[in-house]
N, C-alpha and C. Protein backbone atom coordinates (compact mmCIF):
# COMPACT_ATOMS: atom_id res chain seq x y z
N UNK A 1 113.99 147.28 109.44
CA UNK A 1 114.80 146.14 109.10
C UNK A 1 114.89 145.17 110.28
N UNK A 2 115.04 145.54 111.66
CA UNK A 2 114.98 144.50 112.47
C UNK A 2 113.64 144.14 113.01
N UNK A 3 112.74 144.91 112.87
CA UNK A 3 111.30 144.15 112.76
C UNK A 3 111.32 143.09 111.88
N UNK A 4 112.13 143.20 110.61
CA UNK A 4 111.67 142.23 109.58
C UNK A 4 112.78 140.59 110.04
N UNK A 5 113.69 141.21 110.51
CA UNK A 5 114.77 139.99 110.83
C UNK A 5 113.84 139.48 111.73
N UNK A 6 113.15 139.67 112.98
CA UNK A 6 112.77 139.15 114.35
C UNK A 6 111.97 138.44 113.80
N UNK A 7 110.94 138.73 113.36
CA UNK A 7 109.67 138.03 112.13
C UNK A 7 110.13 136.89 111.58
N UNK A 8 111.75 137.12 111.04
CA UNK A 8 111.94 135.96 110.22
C UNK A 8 112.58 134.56 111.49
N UNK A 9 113.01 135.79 112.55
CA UNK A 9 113.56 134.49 113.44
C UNK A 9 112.72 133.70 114.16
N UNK A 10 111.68 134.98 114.21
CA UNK A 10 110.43 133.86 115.33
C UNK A 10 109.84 132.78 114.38
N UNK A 11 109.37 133.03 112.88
CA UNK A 11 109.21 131.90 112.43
C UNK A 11 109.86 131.01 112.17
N UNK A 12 111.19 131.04 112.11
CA UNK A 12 111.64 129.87 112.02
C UNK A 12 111.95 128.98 113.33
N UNK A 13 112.16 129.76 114.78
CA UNK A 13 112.04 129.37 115.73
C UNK A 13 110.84 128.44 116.01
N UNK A 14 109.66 128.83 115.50
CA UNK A 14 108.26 128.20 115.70
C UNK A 14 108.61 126.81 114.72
N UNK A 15 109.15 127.03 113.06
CA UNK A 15 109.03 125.77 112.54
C UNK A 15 110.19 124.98 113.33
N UNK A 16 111.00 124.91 113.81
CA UNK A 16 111.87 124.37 114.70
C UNK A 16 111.04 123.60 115.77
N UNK A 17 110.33 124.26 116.56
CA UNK A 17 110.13 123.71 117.85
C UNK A 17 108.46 122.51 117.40
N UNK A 18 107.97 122.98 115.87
CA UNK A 18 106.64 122.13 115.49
C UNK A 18 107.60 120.66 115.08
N UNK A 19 108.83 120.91 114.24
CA UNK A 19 109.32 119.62 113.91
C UNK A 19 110.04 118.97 114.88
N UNK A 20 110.52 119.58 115.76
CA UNK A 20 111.66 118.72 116.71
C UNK A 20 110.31 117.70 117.48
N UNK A 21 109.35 118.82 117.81
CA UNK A 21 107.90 118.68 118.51
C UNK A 21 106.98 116.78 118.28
N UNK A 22 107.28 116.95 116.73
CA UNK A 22 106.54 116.20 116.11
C UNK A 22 107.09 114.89 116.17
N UNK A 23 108.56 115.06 115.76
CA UNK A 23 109.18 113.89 115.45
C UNK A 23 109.29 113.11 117.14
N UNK A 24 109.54 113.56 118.28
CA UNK A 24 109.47 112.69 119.54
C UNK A 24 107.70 112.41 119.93
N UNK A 25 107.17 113.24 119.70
CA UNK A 25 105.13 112.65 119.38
C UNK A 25 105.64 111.59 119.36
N UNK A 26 104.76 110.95 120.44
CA UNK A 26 104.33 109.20 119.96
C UNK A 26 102.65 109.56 119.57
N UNK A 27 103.13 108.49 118.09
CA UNK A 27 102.14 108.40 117.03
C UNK A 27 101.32 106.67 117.76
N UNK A 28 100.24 107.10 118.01
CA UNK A 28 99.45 105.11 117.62
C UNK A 28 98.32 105.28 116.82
N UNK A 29 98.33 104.13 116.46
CA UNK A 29 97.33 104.06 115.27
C UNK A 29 96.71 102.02 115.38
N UNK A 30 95.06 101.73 115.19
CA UNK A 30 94.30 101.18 115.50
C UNK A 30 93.72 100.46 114.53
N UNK A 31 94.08 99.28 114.43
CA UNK A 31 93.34 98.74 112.76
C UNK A 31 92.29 97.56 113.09
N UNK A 32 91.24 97.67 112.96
CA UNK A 32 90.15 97.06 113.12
C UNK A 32 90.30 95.20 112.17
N UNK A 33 91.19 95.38 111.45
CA UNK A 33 90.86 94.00 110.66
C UNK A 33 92.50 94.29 109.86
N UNK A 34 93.76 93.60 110.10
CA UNK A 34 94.71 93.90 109.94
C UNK A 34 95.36 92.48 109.90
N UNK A 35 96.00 91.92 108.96
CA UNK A 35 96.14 90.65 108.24
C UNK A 35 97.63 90.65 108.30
N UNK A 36 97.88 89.36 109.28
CA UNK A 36 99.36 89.19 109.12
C UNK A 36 99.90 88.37 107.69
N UNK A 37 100.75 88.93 107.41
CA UNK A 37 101.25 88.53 106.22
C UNK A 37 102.87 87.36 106.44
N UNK A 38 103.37 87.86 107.53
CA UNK A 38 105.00 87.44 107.26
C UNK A 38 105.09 87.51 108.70
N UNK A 39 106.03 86.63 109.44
CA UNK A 39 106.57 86.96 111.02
C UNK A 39 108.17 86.35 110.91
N UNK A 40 109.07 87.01 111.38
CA UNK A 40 110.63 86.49 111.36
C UNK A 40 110.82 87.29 112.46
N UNK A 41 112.33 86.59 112.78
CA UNK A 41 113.43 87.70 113.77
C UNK A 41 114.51 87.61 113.03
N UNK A 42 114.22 89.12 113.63
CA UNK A 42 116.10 89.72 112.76
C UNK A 42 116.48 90.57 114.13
N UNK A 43 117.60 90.48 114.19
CA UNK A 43 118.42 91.10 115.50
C UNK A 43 118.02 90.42 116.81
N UNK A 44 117.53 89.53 117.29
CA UNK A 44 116.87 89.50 118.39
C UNK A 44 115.65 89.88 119.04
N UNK A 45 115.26 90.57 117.64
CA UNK A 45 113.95 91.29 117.30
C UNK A 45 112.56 90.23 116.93
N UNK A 46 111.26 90.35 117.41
CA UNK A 46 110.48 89.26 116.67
C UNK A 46 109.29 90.32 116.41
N UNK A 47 108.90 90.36 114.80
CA UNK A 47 108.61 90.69 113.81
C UNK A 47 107.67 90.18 113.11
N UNK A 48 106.56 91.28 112.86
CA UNK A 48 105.51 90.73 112.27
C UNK A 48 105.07 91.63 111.12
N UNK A 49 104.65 91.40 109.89
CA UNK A 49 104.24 91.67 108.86
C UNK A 49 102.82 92.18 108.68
N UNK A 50 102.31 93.46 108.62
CA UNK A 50 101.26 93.17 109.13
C UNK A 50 100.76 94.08 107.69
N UNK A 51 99.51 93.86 106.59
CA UNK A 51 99.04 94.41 105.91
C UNK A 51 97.53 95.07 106.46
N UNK A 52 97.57 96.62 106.55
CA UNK A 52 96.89 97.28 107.07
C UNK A 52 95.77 97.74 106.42
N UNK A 53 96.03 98.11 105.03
CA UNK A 53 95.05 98.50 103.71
C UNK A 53 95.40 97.56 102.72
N UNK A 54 94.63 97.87 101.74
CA UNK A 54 95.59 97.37 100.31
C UNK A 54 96.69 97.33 99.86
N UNK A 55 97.55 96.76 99.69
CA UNK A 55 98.78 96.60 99.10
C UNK A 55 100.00 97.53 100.23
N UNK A 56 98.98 97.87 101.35
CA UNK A 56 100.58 98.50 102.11
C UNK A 56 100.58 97.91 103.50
N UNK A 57 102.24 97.21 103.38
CA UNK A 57 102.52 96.40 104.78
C UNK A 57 103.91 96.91 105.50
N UNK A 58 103.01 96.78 106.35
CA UNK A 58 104.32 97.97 107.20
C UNK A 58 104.66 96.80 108.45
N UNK A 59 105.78 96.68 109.09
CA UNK A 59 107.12 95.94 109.94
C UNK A 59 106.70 96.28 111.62
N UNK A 60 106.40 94.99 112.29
CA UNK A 60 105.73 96.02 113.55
C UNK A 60 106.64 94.89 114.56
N UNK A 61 107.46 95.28 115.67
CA UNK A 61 108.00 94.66 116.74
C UNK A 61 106.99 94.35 117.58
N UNK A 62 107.36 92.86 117.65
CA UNK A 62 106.57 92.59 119.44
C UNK A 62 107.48 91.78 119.75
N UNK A 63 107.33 92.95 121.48
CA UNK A 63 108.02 92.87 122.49
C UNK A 63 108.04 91.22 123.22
N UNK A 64 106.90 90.49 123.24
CA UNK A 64 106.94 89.33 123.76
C UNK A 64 107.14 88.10 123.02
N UNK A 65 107.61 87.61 123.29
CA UNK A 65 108.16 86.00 122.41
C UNK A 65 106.72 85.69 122.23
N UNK A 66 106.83 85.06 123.38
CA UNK A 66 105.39 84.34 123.59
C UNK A 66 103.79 84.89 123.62
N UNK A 67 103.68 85.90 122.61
CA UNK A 67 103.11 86.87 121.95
C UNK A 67 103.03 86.41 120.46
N UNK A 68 104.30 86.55 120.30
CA UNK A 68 104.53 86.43 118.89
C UNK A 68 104.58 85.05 118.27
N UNK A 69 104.51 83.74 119.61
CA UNK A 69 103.96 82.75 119.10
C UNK A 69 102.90 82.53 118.79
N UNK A 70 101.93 83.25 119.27
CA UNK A 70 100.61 82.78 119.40
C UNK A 70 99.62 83.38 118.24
N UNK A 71 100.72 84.20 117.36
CA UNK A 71 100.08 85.03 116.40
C UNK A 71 100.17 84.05 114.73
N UNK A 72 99.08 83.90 114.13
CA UNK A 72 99.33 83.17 112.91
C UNK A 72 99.37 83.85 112.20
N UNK A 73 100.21 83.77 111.15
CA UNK A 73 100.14 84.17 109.38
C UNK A 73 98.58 84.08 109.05
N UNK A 74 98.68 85.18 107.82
CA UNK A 74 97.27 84.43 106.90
C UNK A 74 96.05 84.84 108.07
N UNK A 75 96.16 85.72 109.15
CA UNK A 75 95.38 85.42 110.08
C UNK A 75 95.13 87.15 110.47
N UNK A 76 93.61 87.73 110.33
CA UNK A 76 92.81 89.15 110.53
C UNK A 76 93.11 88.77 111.92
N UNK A 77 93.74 90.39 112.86
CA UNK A 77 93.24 90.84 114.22
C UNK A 77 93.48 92.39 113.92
N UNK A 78 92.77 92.56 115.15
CA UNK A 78 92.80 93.96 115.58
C UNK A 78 93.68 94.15 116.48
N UNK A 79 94.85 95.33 116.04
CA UNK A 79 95.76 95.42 116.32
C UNK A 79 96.42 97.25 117.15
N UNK A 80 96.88 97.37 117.80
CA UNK A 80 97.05 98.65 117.97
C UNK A 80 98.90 99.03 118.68
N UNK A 81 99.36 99.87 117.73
CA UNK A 81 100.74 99.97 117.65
C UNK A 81 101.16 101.71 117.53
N UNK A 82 102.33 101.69 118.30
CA UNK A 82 103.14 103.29 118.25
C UNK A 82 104.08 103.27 117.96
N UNK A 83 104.62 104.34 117.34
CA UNK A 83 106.50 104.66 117.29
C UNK A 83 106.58 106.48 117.00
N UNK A 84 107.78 106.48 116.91
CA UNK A 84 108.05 107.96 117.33
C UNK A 84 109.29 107.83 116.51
N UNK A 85 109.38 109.12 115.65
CA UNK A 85 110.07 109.44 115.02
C UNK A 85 110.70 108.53 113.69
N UNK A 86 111.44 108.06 113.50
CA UNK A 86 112.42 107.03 112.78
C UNK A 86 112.12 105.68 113.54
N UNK A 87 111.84 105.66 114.86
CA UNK A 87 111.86 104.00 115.06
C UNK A 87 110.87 102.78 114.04
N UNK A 88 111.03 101.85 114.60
CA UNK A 88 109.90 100.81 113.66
C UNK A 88 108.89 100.89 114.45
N UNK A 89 107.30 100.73 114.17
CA UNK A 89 106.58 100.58 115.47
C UNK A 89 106.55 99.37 116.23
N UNK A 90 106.20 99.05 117.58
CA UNK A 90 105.65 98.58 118.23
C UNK A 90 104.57 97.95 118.49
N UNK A 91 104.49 97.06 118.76
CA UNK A 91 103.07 96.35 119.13
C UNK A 91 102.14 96.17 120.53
N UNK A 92 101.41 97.15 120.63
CA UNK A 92 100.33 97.25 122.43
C UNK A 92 99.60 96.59 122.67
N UNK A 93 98.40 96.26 120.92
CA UNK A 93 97.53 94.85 121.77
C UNK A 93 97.01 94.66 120.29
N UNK A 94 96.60 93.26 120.24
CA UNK A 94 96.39 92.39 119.68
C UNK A 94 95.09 91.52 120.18
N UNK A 95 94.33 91.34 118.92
CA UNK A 95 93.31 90.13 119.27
C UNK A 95 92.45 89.95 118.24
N UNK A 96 92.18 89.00 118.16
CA UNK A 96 91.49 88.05 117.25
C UNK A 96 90.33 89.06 116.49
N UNK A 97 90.70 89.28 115.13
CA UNK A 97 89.29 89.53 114.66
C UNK A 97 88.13 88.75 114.13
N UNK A 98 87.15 88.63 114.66
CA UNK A 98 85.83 87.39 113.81
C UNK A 98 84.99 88.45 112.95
């Protein structure tokens, strides 16, 4: 019987330490041809719309104003962004796709 309890504690100890694990992972991800759709600020925040595949557009912060001027709507770049856990992602680099 306590062979069988220890078994049950180490696995759950293990799924514990894969999710706590996972969720602080910083995730980035790299889109070759990635189409801004929408740019606003909300909170002090400046915000860009960015459609990655078909029909799915996901909310990406950039950190620089004057970044986020220089970026047009309606307008393909290659883009590369992280976040971790619950946050929104981030924006690392940007540039023109032809």
């Amino acid at each position: 019987m306590e062979r069988v309890d220890l078994l049950y504690i180490f696995i759950i100890g293990l799924m514990l330490i894969y999710f706590i694990g996972s969720y602080f992972l910083i995730h980035t991800s790299s889109y070759s041809s990635a189409k801004v759709v929408d740019k606003y600020v909300k909170d002090n925040d400046y915000f860009i719309s960015v459609e990655i595949e078909e029909n799915q557009i996901i909310d990406i912060i950039v950190e620089s104003k004057s970044t986020w001027d220089l970026i047009k709507e309606k307008a393909n770049y290659q883009i590369t962004y992280s976040w971790y856990g619950n946050e929104v992602p981030k924006l690392h680099d940007i540039a023109n796709y032809s």
